[in-house]
Protein backbone atom coordinates (compact mmCIF):
# COMPACT_ATOMS: atom_id res chain seq x y z
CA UNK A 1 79.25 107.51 104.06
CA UNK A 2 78.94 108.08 100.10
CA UNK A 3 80.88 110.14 97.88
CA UNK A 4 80.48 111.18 94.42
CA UNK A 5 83.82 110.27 93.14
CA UNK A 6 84.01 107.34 91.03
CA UNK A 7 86.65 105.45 92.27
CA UNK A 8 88.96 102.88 90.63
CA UNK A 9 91.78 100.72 91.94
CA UNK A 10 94.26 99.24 89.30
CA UNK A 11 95.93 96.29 89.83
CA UNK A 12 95.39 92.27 91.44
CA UNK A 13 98.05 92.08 94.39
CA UNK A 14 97.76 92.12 97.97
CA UNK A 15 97.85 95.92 98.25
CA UNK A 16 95.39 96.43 95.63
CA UNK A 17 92.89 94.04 97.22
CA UNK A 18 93.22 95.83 100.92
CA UNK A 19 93.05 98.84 99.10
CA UNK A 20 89.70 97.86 97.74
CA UNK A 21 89.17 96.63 101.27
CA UNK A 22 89.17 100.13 102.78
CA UNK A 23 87.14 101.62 99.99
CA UNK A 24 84.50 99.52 100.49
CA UNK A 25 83.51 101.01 103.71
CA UNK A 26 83.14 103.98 102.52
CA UNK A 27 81.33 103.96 99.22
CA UNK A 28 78.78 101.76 97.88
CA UNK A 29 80.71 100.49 94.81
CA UNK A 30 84.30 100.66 93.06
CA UNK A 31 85.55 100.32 89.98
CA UNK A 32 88.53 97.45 90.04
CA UNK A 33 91.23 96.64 87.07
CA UNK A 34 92.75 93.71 86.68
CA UNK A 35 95.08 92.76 83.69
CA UNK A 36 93.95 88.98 83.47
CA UNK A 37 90.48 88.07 83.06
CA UNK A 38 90.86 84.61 84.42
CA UNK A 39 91.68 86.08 87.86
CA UNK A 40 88.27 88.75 87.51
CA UNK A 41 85.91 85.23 86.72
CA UNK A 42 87.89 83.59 89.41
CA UNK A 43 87.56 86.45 92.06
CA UNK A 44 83.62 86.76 90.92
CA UNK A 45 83.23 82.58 91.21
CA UNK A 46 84.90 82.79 94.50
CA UNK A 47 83.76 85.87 95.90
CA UNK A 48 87.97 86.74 96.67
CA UNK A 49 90.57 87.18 95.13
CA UNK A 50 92.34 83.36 94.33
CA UNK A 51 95.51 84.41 94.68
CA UNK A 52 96.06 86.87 97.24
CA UNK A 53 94.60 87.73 100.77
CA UNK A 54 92.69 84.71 99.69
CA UNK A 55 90.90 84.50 103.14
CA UNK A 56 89.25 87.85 102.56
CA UNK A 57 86.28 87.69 101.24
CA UNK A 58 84.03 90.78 99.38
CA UNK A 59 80.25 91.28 98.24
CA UNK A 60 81.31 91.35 94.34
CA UNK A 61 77.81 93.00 93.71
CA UNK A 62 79.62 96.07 94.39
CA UNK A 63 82.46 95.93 92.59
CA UNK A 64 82.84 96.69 88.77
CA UNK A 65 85.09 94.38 87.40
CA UNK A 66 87.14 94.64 84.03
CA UNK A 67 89.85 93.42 82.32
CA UNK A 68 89.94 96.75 80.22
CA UNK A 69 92.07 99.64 81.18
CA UNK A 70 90.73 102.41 78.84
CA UNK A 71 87.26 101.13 80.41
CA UNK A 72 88.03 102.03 83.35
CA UNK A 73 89.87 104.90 82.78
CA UNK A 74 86.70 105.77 81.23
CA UNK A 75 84.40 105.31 84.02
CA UNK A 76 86.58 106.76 87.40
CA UNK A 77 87.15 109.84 88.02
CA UNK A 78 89.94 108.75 90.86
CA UNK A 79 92.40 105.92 89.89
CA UNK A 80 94.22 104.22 91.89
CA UNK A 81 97.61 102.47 91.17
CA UNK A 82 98.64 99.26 93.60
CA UNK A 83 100.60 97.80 90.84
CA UNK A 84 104.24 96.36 91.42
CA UNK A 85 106.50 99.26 89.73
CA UNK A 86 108.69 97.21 87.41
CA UNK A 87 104.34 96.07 85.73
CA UNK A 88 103.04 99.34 85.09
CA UNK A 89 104.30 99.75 81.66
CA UNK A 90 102.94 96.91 81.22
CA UNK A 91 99.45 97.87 82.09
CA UNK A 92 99.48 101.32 80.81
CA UNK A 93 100.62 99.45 77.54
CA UNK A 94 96.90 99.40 75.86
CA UNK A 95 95.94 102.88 76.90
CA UNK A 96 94.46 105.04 74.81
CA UNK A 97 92.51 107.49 76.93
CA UNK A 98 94.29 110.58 78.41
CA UNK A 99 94.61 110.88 82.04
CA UNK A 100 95.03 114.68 82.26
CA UNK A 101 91.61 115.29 83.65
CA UNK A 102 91.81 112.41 85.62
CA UNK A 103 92.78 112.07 90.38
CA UNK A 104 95.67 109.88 90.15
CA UNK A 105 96.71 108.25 93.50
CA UNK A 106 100.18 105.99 93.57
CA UNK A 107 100.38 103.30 95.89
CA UNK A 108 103.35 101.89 94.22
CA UNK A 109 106.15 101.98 96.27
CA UNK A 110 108.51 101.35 93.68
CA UNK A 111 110.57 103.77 90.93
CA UNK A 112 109.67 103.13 87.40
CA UNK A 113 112.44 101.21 85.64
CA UNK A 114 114.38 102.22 82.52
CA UNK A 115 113.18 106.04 83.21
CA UNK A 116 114.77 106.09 86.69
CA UNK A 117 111.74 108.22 87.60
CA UNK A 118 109.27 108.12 90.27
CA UNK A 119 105.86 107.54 89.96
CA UNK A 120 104.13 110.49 90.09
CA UNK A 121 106.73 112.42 88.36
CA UNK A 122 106.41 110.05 85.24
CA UNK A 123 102.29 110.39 85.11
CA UNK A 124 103.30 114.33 85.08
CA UNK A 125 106.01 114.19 82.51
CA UNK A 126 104.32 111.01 80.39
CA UNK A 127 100.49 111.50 80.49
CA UNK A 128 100.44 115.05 81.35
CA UNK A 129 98.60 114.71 84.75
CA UNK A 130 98.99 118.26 86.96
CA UNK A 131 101.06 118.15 89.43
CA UNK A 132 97.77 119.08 92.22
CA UNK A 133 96.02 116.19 90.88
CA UNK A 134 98.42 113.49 91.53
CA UNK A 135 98.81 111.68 95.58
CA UNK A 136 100.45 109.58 97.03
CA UNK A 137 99.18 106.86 99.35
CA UNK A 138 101.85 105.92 101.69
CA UNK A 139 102.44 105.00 105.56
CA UNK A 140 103.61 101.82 107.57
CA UNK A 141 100.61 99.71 106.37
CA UNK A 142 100.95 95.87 105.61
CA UNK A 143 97.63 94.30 103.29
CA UNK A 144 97.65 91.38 105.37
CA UNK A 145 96.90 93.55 108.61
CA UNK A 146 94.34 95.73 106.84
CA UNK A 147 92.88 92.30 105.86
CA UNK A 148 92.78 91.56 109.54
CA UNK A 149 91.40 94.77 110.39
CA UNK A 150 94.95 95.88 112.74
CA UNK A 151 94.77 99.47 113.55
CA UNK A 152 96.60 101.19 110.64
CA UNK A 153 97.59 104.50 109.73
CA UNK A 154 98.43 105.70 106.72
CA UNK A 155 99.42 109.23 104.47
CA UNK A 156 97.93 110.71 101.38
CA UNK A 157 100.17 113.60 100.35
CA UNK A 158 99.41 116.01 97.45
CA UNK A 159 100.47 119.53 96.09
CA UNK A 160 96.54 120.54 96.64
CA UNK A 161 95.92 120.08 100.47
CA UNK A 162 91.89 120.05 99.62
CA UNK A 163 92.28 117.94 97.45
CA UNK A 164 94.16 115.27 99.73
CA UNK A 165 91.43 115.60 103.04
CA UNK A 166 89.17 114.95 100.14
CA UNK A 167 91.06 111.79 99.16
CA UNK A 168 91.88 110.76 102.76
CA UNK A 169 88.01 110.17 103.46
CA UNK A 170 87.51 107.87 101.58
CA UNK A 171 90.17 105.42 103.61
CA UNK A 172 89.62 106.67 106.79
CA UNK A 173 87.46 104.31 108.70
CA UNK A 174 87.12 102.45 112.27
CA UNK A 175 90.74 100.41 111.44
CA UNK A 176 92.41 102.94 109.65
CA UNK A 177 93.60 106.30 110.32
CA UNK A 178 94.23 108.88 107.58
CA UNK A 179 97.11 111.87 108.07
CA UNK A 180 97.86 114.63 104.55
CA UNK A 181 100.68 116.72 103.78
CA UNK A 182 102.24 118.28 100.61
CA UNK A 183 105.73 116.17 100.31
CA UNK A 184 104.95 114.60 97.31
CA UNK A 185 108.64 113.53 96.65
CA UNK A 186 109.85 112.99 99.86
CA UNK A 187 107.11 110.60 100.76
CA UNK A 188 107.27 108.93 97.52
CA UNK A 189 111.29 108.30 97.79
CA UNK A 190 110.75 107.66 101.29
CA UNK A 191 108.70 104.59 99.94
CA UNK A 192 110.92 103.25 97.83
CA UNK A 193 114.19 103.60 100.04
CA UNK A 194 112.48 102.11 103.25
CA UNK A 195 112.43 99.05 100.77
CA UNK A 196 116.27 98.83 100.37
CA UNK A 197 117.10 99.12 103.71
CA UNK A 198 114.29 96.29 104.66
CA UNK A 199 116.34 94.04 102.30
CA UNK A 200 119.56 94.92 103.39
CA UNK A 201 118.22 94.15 107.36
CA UNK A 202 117.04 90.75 105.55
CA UNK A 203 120.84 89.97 104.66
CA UNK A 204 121.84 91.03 107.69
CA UNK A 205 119.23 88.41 109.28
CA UNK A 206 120.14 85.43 107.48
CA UNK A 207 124.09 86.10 108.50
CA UNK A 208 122.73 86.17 111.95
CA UNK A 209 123.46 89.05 112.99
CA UNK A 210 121.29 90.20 115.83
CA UNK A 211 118.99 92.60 116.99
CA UNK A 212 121.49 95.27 118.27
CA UNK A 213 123.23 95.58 114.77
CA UNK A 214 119.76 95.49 113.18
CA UNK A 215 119.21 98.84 115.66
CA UNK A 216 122.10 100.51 114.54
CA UNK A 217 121.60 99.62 111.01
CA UNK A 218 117.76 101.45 110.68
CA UNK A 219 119.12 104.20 112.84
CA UNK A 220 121.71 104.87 110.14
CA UNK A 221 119.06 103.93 107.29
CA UNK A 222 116.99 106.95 108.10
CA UNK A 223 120.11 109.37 108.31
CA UNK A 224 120.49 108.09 105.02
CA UNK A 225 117.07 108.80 103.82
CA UNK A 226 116.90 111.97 105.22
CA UNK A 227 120.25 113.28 103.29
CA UNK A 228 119.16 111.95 99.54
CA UNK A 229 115.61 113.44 99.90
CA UNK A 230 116.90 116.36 101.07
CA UNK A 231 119.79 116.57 98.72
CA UNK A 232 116.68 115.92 95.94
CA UNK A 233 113.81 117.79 97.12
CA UNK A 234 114.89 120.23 99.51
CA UNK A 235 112.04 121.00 101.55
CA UNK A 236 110.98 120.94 105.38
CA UNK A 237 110.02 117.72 106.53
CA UNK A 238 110.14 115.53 109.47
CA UNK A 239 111.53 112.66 108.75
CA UNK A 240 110.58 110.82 112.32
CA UNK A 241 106.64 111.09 111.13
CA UNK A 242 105.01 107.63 110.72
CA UNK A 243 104.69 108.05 106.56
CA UNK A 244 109.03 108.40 106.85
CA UNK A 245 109.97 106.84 109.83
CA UNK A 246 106.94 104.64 110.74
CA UNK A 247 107.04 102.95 107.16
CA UNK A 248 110.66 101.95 107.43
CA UNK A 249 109.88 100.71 110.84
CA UNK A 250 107.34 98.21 109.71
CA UNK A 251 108.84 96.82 106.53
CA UNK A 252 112.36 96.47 107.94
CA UNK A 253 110.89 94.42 110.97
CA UNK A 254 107.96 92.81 110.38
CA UNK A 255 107.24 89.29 109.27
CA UNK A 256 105.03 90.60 106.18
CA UNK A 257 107.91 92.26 104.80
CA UNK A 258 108.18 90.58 101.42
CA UNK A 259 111.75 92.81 101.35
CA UNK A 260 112.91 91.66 104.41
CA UNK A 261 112.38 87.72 103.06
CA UNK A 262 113.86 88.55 99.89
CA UNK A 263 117.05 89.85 102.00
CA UNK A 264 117.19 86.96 104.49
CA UNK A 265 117.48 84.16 101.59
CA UNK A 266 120.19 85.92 100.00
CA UNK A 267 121.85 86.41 103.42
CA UNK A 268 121.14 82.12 104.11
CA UNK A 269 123.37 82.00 100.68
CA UNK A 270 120.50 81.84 98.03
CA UNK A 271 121.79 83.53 94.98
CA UNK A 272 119.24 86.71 93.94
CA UNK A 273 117.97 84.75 91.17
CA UNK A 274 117.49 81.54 92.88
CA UNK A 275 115.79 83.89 95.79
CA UNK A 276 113.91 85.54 93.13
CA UNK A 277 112.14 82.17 91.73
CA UNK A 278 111.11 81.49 95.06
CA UNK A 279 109.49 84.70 95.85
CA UNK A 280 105.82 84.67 95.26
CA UNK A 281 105.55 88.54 94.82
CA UNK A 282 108.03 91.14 93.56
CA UNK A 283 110.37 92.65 96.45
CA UNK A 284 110.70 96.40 95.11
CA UNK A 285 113.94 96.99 96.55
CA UNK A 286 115.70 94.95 94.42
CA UNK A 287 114.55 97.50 91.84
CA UNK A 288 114.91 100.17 93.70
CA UNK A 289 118.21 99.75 94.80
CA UNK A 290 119.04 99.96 91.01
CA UNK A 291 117.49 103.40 90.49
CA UNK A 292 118.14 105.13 93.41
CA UNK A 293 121.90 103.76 93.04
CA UNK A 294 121.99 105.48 89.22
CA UNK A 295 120.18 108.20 90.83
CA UNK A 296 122.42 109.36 93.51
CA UNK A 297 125.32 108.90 90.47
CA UNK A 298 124.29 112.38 89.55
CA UNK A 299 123.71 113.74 93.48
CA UNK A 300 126.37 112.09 94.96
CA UNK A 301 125.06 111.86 98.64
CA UNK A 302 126.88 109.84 100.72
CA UNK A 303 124.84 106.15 101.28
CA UNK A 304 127.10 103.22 102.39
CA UNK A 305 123.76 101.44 103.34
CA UNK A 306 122.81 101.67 99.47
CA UNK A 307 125.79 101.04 98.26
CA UNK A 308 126.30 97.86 100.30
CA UNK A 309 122.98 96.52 98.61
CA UNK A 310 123.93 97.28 95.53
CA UNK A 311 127.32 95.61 95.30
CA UNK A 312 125.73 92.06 96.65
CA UNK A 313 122.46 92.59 94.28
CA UNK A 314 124.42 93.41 90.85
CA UNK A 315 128.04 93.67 91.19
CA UNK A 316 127.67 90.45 92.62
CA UNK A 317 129.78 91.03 96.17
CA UNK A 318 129.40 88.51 98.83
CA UNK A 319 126.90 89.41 101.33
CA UNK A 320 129.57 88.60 104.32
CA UNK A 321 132.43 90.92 102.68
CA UNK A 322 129.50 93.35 101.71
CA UNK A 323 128.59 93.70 105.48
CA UNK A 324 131.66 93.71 107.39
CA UNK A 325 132.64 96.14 105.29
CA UNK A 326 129.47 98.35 106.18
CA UNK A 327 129.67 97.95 109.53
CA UNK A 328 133.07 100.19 109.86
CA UNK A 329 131.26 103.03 108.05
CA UNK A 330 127.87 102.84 110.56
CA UNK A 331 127.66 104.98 114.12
């Protein structure tokens, strides 16, 4: 299958580089940021990327490398972002081009620091993107499965509903199956929250508790979810669906879960910074947990899950007072 969209993914991770995975099958070439131009000669010399998904392996012939952001700005008509939230300042730092006439997708399931703001809303409100030509890519979906080629499924949601079956071909394939839908903000949130409450079920597996509190704990973690975004965005949604329900699922449980590691050292008594060091990537709801606490300052839903996170991650509150203390407020 070829389409006429240039496409461009921005970023070096994991995500990024199963992102570029998927793409792959379905067009003859991409476009493909990356900040540091030691890791582009590397991933050319190598024919993978050296420092994630490492035993993936890619036909660089077809990829258009480049270290240069308004480049590739320049050259894509669709662009990506797989970039770890707290970083895309950072990349977005050199840019000169505008981005107004330009597909955005998000894959960052993370809230911009400092502006408090999610991602799509600060491409609208920053770089004066339309709201119909920003998506979100979203959906219980770990890189190192899509690596593997694991039967996936995962979400684009956009204002424009053409525009999103138009986006979803391109990562629909033999191992991965595509949904759309129009909630933009409830997805997006959805992304970062799942997050929190994947760290928080970390903590609550390095104090050993077991799988019966862990049960109770995602049951209530979706109740939660389901009030703030609704409290937020009021719209109809179904908050059971895979891209909601299905995502929280997967990074709460599952081994991948960079969230759920970060949580478990700081529940084995590793302080955050100590667990921090030892992390290889960023856990996003450490961030998270930040903004959507300041957040819900304004909305004041009731979240005893989020607040729990945030008293051990920057109060500091012990993890074993922070729990016990959550467990009378859970049903």
């Amino acid at each position: 299958m070829e389409n006429k969209l240039k496409i461009a993914v921005i970023g070096g991770g994991s995500w990024a580089t199963a992102i570029a995975k998927i793409l792959l099958t379905n067009t003859s070439s991409i476009n493909w940021y990356m900040r540091r131009q030691d890791q582009i000669d590397d991933f050319i010399r190598y024919g993978k990327n050296p420092r994630y998904l490492t035993a993936l392996t890619f036909d660089t012939s077809r990829i258009n490398f480049t270290s240069d952001i308004n480049a590739v700005v320049r050259d894509s008509d669709v662009l990506i972002f797989a970039t770890p939230s707290p970083f895309l300042k950072l990349h977005l730092k050199k840019l000169r081009r505008k981005l107004n006439k330009k597909i955005i997708i998000t894959a960052i399931k993370g809230i911009v620091p400092d502006e408090n703001m999610i991602v799509s809303d600060y491409f609208h409100q920053k770089y004066n993107v339309p709201l119909e030509r920003i998506a979100v890519l979203a959906g219980p979906c770990h890189a190192e499965e899509i690596s593997l080629e694991r039967l996936s499924y995962l979400t684009i949601a956009c204002g424009d509903r053409d525009l999103a079956r138009v986006l979803a071909s391109y990562f629909e394939n033999h191992f991965v199956h595509t949904a759309v839908c129009d909630d933009v903000y409830g997805i997006e949130v959805s992304s970062v929250m799942k997050n929190i409450y994947a760290l928080i079920a970390g903590v609550c597996h390095g104090l050993r508790y077991g799988d019966n509190f862990h049960a109770v704990l995602i049951a209530n973690a979706l109740q939660e979810m389901n009030r703030f975004c609704n409290a937020v965005n009021p719209m109809p949604r179904s908050i059971d669906e895979s891209a909601y329900l299905g995502d929280l699922l997967v990074t709460s449980y599952s081994k991948f879960s960079r969230n759920r590691q970060f949580g478990t050292m700081i529940g084995k008594g590793y302080s955050v910074k100590t667990a921090q060091q030892e992390m290889e990537m960023i856990a996003e709801g450490y961030y998270g947990t930040k903004c959507i606490h300041e957040i819900n300052e304004r909305y004041q839903v009731t979240m005893p899950i989020l607040d729990a996170t945030y008293k051990i991650l920057y109060q500091p509150v012990s993890p074993i007072v922070a729990i016990r203390e959550l467990t009378a407020s859970l049903m």
